[in-house]
Protein backbone atom coordinates (compact mmCIF):
# COMPACT_ATOMS: atom_id res chain seq x y z
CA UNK A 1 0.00 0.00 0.00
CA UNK A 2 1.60 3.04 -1.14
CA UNK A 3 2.11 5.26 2.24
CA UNK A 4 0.92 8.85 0.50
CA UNK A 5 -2.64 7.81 0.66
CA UNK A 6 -4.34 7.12 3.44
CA UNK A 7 -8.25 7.13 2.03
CA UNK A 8 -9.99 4.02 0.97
CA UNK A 9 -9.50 2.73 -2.33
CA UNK A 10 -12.05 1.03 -4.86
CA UNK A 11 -11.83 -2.08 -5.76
CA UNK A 12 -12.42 -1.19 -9.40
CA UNK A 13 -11.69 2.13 -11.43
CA UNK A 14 -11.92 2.66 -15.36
CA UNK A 15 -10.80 5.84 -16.87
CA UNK A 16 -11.09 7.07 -20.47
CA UNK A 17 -7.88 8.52 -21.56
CA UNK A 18 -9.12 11.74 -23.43
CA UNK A 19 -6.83 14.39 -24.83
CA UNK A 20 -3.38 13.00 -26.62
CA UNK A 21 -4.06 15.33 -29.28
CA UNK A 22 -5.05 18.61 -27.91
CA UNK A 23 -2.32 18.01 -25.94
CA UNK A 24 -0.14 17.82 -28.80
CA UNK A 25 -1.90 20.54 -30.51
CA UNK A 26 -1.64 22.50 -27.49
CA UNK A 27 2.57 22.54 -27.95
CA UNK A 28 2.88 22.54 -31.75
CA UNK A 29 3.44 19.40 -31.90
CA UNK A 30 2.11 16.12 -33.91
CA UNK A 31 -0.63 13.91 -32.51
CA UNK A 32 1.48 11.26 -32.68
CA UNK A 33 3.59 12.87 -30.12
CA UNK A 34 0.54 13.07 -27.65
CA UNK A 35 -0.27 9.22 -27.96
CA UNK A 36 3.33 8.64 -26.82
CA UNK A 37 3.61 10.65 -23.96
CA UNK A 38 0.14 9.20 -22.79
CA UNK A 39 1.80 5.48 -23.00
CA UNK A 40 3.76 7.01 -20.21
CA UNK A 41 0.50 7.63 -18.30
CA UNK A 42 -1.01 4.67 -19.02
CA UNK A 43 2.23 2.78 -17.10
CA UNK A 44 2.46 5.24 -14.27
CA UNK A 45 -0.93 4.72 -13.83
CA UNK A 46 -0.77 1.16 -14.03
CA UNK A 47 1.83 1.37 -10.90
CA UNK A 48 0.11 3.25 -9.28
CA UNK A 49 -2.94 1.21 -9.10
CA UNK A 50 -1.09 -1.60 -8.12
CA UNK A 51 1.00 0.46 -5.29
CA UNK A 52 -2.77 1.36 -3.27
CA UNK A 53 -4.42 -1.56 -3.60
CA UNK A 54 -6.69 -1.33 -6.81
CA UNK A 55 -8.41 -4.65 -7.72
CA UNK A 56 -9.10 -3.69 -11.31
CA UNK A 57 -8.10 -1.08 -13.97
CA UNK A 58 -10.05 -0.81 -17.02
CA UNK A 59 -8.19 1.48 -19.40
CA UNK A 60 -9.94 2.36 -22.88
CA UNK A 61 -6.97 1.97 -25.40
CA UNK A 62 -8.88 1.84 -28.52
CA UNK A 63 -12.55 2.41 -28.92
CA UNK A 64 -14.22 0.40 -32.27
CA UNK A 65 -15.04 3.88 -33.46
CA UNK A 66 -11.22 4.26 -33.78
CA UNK A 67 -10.74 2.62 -36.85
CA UNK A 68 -12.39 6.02 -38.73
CA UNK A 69 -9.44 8.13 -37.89
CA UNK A 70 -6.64 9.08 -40.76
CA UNK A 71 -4.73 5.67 -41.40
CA UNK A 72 -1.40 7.22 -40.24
CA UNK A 73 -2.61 7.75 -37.06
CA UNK A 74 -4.25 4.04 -36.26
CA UNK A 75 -1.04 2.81 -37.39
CA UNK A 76 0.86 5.03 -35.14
CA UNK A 77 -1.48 3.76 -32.62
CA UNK A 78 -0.96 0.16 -33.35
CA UNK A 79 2.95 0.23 -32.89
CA UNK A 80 2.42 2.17 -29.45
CA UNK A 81 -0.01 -0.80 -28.67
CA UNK A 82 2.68 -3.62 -30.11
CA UNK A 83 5.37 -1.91 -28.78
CA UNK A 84 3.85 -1.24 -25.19
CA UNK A 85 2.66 -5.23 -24.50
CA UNK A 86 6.55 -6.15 -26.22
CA UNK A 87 8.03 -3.90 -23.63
CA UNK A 88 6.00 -3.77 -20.45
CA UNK A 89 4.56 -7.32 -20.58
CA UNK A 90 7.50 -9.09 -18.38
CA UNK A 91 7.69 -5.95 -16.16
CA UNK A 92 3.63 -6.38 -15.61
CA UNK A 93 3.84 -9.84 -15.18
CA UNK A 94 6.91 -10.07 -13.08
CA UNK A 95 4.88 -7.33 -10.47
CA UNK A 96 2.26 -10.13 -10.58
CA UNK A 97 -0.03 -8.25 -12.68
CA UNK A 98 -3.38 -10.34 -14.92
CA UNK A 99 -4.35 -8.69 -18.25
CA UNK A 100 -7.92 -9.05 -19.80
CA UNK A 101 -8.60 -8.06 -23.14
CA UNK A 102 -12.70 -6.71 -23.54
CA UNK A 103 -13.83 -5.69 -27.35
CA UNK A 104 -14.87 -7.42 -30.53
CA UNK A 105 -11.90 -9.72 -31.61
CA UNK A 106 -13.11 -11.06 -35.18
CA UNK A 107 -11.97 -8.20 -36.97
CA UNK A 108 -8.57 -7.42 -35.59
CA UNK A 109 -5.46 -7.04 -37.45
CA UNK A 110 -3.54 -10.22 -37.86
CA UNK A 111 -0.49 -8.67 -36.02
CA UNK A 112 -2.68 -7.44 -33.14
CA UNK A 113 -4.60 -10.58 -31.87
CA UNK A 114 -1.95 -12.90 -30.79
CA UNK A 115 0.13 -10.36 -28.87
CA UNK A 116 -3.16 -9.79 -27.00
CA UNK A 117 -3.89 -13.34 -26.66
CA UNK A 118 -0.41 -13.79 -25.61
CA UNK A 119 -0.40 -10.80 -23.06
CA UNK A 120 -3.73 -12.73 -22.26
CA UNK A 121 -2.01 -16.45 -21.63
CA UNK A 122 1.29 -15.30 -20.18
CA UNK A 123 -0.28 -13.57 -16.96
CA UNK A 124 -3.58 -15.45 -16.64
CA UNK A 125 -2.65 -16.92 -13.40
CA UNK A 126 -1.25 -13.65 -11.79
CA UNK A 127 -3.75 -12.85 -8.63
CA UNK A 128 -2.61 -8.97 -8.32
CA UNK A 129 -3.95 -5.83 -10.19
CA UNK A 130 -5.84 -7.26 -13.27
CA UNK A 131 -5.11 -4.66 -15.81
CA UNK A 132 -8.17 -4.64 -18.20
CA UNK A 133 -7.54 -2.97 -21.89
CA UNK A 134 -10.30 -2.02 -23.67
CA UNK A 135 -9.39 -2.74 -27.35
CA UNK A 136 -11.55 -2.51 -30.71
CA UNK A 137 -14.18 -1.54 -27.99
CA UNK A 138 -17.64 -0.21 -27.80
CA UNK A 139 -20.34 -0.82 -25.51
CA UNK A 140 -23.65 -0.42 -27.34
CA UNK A 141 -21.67 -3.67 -29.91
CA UNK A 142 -20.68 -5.27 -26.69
CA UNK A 143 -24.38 -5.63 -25.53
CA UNK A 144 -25.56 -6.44 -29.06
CA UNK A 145 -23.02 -9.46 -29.10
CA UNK A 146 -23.75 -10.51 -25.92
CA UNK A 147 -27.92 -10.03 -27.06
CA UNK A 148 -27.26 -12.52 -30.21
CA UNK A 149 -25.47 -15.16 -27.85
CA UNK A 150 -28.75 -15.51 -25.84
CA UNK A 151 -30.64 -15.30 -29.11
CA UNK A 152 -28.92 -18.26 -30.16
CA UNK A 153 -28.81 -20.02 -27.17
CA UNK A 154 -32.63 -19.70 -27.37
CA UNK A 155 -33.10 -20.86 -30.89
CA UNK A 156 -30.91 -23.69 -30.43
CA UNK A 157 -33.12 -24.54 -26.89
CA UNK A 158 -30.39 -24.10 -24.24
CA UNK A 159 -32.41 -21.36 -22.48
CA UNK A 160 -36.01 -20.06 -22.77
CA UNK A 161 -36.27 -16.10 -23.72
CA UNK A 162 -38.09 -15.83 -20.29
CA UNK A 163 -35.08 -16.81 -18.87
CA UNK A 164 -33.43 -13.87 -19.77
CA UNK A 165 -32.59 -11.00 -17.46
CA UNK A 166 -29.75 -8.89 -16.62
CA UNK A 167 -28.32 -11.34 -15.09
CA UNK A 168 -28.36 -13.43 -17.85
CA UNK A 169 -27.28 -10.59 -20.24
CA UNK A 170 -24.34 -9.90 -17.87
CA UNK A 171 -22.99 -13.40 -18.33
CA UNK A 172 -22.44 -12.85 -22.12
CA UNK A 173 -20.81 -9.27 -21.94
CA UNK A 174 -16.81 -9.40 -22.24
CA UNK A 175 -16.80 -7.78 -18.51
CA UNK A 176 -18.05 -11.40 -17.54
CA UNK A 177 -16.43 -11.85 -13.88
CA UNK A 178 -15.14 -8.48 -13.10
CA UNK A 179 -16.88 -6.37 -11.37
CA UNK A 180 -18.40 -3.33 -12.21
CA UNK A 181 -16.36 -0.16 -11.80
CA UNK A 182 -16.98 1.60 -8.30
CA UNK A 183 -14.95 5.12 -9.98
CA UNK A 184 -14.89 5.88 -13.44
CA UNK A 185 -12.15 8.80 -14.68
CA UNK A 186 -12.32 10.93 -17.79
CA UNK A 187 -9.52 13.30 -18.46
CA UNK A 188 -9.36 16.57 -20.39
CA UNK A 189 -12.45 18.10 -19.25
CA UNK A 190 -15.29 15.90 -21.62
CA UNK A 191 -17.99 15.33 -20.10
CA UNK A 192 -19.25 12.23 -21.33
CA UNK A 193 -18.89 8.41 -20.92
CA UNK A 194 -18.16 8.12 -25.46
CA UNK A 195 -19.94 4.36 -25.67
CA UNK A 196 -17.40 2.94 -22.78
CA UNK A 197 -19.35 0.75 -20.36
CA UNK A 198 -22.38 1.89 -20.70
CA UNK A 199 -24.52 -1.65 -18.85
CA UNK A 200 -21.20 -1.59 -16.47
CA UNK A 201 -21.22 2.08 -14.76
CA UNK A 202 -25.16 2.02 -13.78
CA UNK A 203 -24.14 3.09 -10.28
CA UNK A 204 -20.37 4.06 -10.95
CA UNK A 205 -19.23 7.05 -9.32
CA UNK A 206 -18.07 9.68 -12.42
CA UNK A 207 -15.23 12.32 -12.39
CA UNK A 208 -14.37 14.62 -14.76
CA UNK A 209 -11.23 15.81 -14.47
CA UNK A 210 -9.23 19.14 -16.42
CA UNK A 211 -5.98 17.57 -17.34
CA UNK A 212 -5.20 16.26 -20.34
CA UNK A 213 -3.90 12.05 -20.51
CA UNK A 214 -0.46 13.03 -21.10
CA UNK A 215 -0.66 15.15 -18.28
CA UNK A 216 -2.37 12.71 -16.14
CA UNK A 217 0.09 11.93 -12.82
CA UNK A 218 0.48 9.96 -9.90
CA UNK A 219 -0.41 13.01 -7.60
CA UNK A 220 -3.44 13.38 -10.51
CA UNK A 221 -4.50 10.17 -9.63
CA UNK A 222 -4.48 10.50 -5.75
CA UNK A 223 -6.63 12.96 -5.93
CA UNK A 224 -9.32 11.46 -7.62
CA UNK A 225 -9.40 8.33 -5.69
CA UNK A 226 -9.68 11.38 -2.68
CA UNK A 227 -12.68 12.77 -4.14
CA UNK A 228 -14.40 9.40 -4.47
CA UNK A 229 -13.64 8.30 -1.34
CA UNK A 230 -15.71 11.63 0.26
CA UNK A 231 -18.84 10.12 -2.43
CA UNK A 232 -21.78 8.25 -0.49
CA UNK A 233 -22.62 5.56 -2.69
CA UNK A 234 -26.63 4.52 -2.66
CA UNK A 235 -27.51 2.43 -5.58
CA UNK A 236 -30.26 4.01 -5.59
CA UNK A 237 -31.48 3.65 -2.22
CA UNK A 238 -32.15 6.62 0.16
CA UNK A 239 -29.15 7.91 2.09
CA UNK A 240 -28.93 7.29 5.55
CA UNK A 241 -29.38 10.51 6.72
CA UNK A 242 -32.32 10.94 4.61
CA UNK A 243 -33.70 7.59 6.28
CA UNK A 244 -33.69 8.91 9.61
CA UNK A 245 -34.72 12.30 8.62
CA UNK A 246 -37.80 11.15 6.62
């Protein structure tokens, strides 16, 4: 437990990493400078997560609404990716950390699947931080895959459609076994959760926060988890103060 923070941790947070290239922008410089300085976030953030206790951290790497960006750019993005799992993967697993892969997979570059399958395989039995990348990812298709699995279970008689519900929904969803986010972060001042875990952050706690990825810090961090821990959580029950007060 790192020693600078004394205030409960979640067990689970997720944070879109917004702003590589206003960042960029913001010094004259190319976007593909941005992305690169935000790989630096994504690791310092990584250790830091694992340094307070963090169960889970679900970054959003690549959204499936991505691919529409100017070619140069995805492939810039690609060899960050690549080069990120080549060089961080026996650092993460030697600090006992799991990796999960959620997004669509049948579409993926042939390069990019079997590193993540690999990052996937080589740290599957690690029981610290499970590091969760959201790759070639978007909610709304998450739920409609995980809709056509019960479809077809119920055509081919496995289930009955009245035995659908959200728990059954929730089995099918690439989250399956982790649990939903407690905090979930969004840098560079946007103010909206952009198709990432939508059925997952129901009750999540949100924070919006000013700084830019590349700018996002250790101290950055802290302060967030601060913030949530001063939230009252009531999935949608009454507070207790509001119970005794009527």
């Amino acid at each position: 437990m790192d020693k600078k923070l004394t205030v409960k941790v979640p067990a689970h947070v997720a944070i879109i990493m917004d702003g590589n290239g206003r960042w960029a922008k913001k010094r004259g410089l190319p976007r593909t400078m941005g992305h690169r300085k935000g790989v630096e976030s994504v690791r310092e953030a990584v250790r830091a997560a694992g340094d307070v206790g963090i169960s889970y951290l679900t970054l959003f790497a690549f959204s499936s609404e991505n691919w529409t960006r100017p070619e140069s750019e995805v492939n810039d993005l690609m060899g960050l990716l690549k080069a990120f799992i080549r060089r961080d993967l026996a650092e993460l697993h030697g600090d006992n950390v799991r990796i999960r892969i959620i997004g669509a997979r049948d579409n993926l570059r042939g390069d990019i699947l079997p590193l993540l399958l690999e990052a996937e395989e080589t740290t599957r039995n690690n029981t610290g931080l499970t590091l969760v990348i959201a790759f070639n990812y978007g909610s709304r298709d998450e739920i409609a895959r995980a809709a056509r699995k019960l479809a077809l279970k119920v055509q081919s008689g496995v289930i009955r459609a009245e035995d659908i519900d959200a728990v059954a929904l929730d089995r099918e969803l690439d989250t399956f076994g982790i649990p939903d986010p407690d905090l979930l972060i969004r840098t560079s001042g946007e103010e909206r959760l952009s198709n990432f875990l939508l059925w997952q952050s129901a009750y999540t706690e949100l924070l919006f926060v000013p700084e830019f990825w590349p700018d996002f810090s250790r101290d950055t961090f802290y302060a967030a988890l601060a913030s949530y821990a001063g939230r009252e959580r009531r999935f949608g029950n009454v507070s207790d103060i509001a119970a005794v007060s009527g």
